[in-house]
Protein backbone atom coordinates (compact mmCIF):
# COMPACT_ATOMS: atom_id res chain seq x y z
CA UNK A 1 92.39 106.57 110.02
CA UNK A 2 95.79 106.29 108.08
CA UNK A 3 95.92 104.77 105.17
CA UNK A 4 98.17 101.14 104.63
CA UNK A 5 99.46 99.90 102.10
CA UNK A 6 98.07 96.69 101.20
CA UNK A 7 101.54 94.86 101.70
CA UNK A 8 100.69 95.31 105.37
CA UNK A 9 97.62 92.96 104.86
CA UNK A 10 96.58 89.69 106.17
CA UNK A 11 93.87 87.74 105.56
CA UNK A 12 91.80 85.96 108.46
CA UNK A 13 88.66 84.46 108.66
CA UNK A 14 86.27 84.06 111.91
CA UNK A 15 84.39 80.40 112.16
CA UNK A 16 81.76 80.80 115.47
CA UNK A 17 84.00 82.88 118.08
CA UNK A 18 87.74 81.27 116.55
CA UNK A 19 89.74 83.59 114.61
CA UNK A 20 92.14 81.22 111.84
CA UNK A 21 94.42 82.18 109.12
CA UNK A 22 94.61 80.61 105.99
CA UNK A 23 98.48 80.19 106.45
CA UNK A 24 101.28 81.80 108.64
CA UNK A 25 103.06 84.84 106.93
CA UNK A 26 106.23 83.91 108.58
CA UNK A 27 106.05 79.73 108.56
CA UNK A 28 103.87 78.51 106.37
CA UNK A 29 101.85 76.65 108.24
CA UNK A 30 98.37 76.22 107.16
CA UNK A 31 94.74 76.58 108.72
CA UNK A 32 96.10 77.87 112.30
CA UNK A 33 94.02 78.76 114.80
CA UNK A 34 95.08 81.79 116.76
CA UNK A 35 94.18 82.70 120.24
CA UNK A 36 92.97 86.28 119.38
CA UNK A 37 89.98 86.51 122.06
CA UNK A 38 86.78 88.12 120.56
CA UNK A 39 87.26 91.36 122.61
CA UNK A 40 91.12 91.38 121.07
CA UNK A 41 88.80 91.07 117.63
CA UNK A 42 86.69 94.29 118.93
CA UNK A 43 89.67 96.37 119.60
CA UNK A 44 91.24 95.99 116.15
CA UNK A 45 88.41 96.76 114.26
CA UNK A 46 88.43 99.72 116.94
CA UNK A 47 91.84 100.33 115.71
CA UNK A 48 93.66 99.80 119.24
CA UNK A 49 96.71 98.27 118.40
CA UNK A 50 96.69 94.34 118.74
CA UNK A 51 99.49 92.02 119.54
CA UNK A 52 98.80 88.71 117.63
CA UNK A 53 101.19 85.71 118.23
CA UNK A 54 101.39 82.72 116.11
CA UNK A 55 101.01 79.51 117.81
CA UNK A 56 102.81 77.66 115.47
CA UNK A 57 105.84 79.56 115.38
CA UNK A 58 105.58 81.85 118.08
CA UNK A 59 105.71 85.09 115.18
CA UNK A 60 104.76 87.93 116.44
CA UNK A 61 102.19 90.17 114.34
CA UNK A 62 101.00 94.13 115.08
CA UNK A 63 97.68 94.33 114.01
CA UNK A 64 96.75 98.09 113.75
CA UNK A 65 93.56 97.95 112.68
CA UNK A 66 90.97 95.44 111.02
CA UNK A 67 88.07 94.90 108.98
CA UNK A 68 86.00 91.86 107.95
CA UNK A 69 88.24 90.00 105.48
CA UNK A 70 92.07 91.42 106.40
CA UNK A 71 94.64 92.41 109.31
CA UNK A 72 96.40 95.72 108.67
CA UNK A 73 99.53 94.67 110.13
CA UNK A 74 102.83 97.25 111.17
CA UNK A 75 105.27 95.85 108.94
CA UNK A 76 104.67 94.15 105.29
CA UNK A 77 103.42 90.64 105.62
CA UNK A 78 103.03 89.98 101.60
CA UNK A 79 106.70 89.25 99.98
């Protein structure tokens, strides 16, 4: 596994079988619920590379890899 830096990190939380972020990296918007399926869930945290896009702003996000709080992302989400 290669190591990330942690700029490349998003945080996500799971509520039943919907994946929501806190707030968009790219927007702003808050509490948005993504369409990332369960078995899109299952192959991040099997580090297969994940396309996320962000309903509210149609920003597109890389996930390489996950774990239970964060998405390792491709490119530096924290400013």
């Amino acid at each position: 596994m290669k190591l990330l830096p942690f700029e490349n990190t998003w945080p996500y939380e799971k509520v039943g079988e919907d994946v929501y972020l806190h707030e968009c990296p790219d927007c702003g918007d808050s509490n948005v619920l993504t369409f990332l399926k369960t078995e899109q869930l299952q192959d991040a945290f099997d580090s297969v590379k994940t396309q996320l896009i962000m309903p509210c702003c149609n920003y597109r996000i890389m996930i390489l890899q996950a774990d239970e709080d964060y998405f390792w992302t491709s490119e530096r989400q924290r400013k």
